[in-house]
Protein backbone atom coordinates (compact mmCIF):
# COMPACT_ATOMS: atom_id res chain seq x y z
CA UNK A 1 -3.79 7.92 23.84
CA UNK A 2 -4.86 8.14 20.29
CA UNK A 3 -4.12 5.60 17.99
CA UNK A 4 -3.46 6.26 14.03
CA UNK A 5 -5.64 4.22 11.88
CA UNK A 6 -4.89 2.52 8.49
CA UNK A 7 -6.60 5.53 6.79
CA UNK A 8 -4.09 7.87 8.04
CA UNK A 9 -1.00 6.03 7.52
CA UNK A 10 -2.26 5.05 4.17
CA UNK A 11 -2.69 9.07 3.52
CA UNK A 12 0.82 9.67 4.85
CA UNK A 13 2.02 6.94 2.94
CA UNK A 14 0.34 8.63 0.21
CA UNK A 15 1.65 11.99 1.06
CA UNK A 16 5.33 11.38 0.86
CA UNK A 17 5.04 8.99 -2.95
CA UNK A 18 3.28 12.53 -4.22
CA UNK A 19 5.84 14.53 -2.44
CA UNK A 20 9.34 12.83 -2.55
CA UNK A 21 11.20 12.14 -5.66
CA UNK A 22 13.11 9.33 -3.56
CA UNK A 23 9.79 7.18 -2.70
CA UNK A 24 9.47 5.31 -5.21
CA UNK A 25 5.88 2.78 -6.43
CA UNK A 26 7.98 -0.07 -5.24
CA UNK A 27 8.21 1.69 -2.01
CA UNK A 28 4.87 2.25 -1.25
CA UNK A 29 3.88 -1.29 -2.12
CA UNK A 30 6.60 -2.60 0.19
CA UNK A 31 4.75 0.10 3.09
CA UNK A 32 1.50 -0.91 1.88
CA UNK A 33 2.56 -4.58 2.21
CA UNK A 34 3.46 -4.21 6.06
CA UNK A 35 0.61 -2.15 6.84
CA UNK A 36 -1.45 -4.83 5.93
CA UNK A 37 -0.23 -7.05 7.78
CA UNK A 38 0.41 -4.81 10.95
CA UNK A 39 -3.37 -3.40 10.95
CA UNK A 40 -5.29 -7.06 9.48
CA UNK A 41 -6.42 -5.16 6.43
CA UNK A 42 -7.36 -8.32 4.10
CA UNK A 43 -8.60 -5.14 1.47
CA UNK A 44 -5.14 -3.63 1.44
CA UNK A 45 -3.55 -7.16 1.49
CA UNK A 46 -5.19 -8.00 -1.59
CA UNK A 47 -4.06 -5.59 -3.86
CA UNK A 48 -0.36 -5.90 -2.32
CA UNK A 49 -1.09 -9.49 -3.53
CA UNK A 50 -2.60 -8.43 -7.10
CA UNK A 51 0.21 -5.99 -7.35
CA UNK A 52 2.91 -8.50 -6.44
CA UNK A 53 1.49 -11.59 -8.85
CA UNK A 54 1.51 -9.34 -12.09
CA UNK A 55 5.38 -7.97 -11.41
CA UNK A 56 6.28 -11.65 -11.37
CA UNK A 57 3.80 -12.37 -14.50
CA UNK A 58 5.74 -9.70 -16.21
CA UNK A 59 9.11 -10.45 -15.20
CA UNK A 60 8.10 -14.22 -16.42
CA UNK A 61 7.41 -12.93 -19.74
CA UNK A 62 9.32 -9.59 -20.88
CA UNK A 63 12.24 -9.98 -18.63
CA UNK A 64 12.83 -6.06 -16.60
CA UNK A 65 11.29 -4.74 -20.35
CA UNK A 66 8.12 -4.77 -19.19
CA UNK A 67 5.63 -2.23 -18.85
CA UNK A 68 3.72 -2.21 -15.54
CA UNK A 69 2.81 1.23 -15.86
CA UNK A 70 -0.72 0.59 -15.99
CA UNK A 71 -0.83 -1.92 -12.79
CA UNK A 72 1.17 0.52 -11.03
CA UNK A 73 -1.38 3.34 -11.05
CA UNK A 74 -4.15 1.17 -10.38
CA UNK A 75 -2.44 -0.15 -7.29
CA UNK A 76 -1.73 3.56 -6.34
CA UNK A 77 -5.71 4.75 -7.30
CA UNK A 78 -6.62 1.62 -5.07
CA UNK A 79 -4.49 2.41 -1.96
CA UNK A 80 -5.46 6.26 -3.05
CA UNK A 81 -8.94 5.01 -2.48
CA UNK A 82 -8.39 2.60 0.63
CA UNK A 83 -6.67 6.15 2.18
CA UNK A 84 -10.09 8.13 1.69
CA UNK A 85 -12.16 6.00 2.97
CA UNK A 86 -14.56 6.93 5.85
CA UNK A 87 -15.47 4.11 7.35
CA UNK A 88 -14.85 1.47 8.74
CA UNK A 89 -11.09 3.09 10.10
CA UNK A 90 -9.27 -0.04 11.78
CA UNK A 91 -7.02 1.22 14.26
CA UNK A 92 -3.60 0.25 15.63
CA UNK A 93 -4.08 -2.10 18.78
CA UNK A 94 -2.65 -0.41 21.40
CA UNK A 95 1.16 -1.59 22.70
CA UNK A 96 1.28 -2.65 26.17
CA UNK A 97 4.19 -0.97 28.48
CA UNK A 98 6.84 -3.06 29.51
């Protein structure tokens, strides 16, 4: 059986933000968020964890005004990134049948 790794869900996840007007940034941090935590990916954890702290540093200060434009497309350049990577892939455990 193959298993997907992080690399490829991270390029699919990738795939459909480029490709559907109804995935939104939110969206994909949300995905990237429980990919993390389904594959142990402290890399991809991180910057769900950067990501997250400066949407509540802006909503401290400006409200929903804010501009997160520019911490939005770093996120999406760093999971970008995290999605081409070669090596190491980490892999999906395997399920067990019940």
């Amino acid at each position: 059986m193959i298993k997907e790794s992080l690399n490829d869900a991270l390029r699919d996840l990738i795939d459909q933000y480029d490709n559907d007007i109804e995935k939104t940034v939110y969206d994909v941090i949300d995905e990237s968020e429980r990919l993390a935590e389904e594959y142990g990916d402290t890399a991809l954890a991180e910057a769900v964890a950067k990501i997250r702290f400066e949407q509540k540093q802006e909503l401290m200060m400006w409200g929903i005004r804010g501009d997160l434009d520019s911490a939005e497309e770093n996120f999406l350049e760093a999971v970008r990134d995290m999605a081409a990577r070669k090596s190491p892939e980490i892999l999906l455990p395997e399920k067990k049948k019940s």
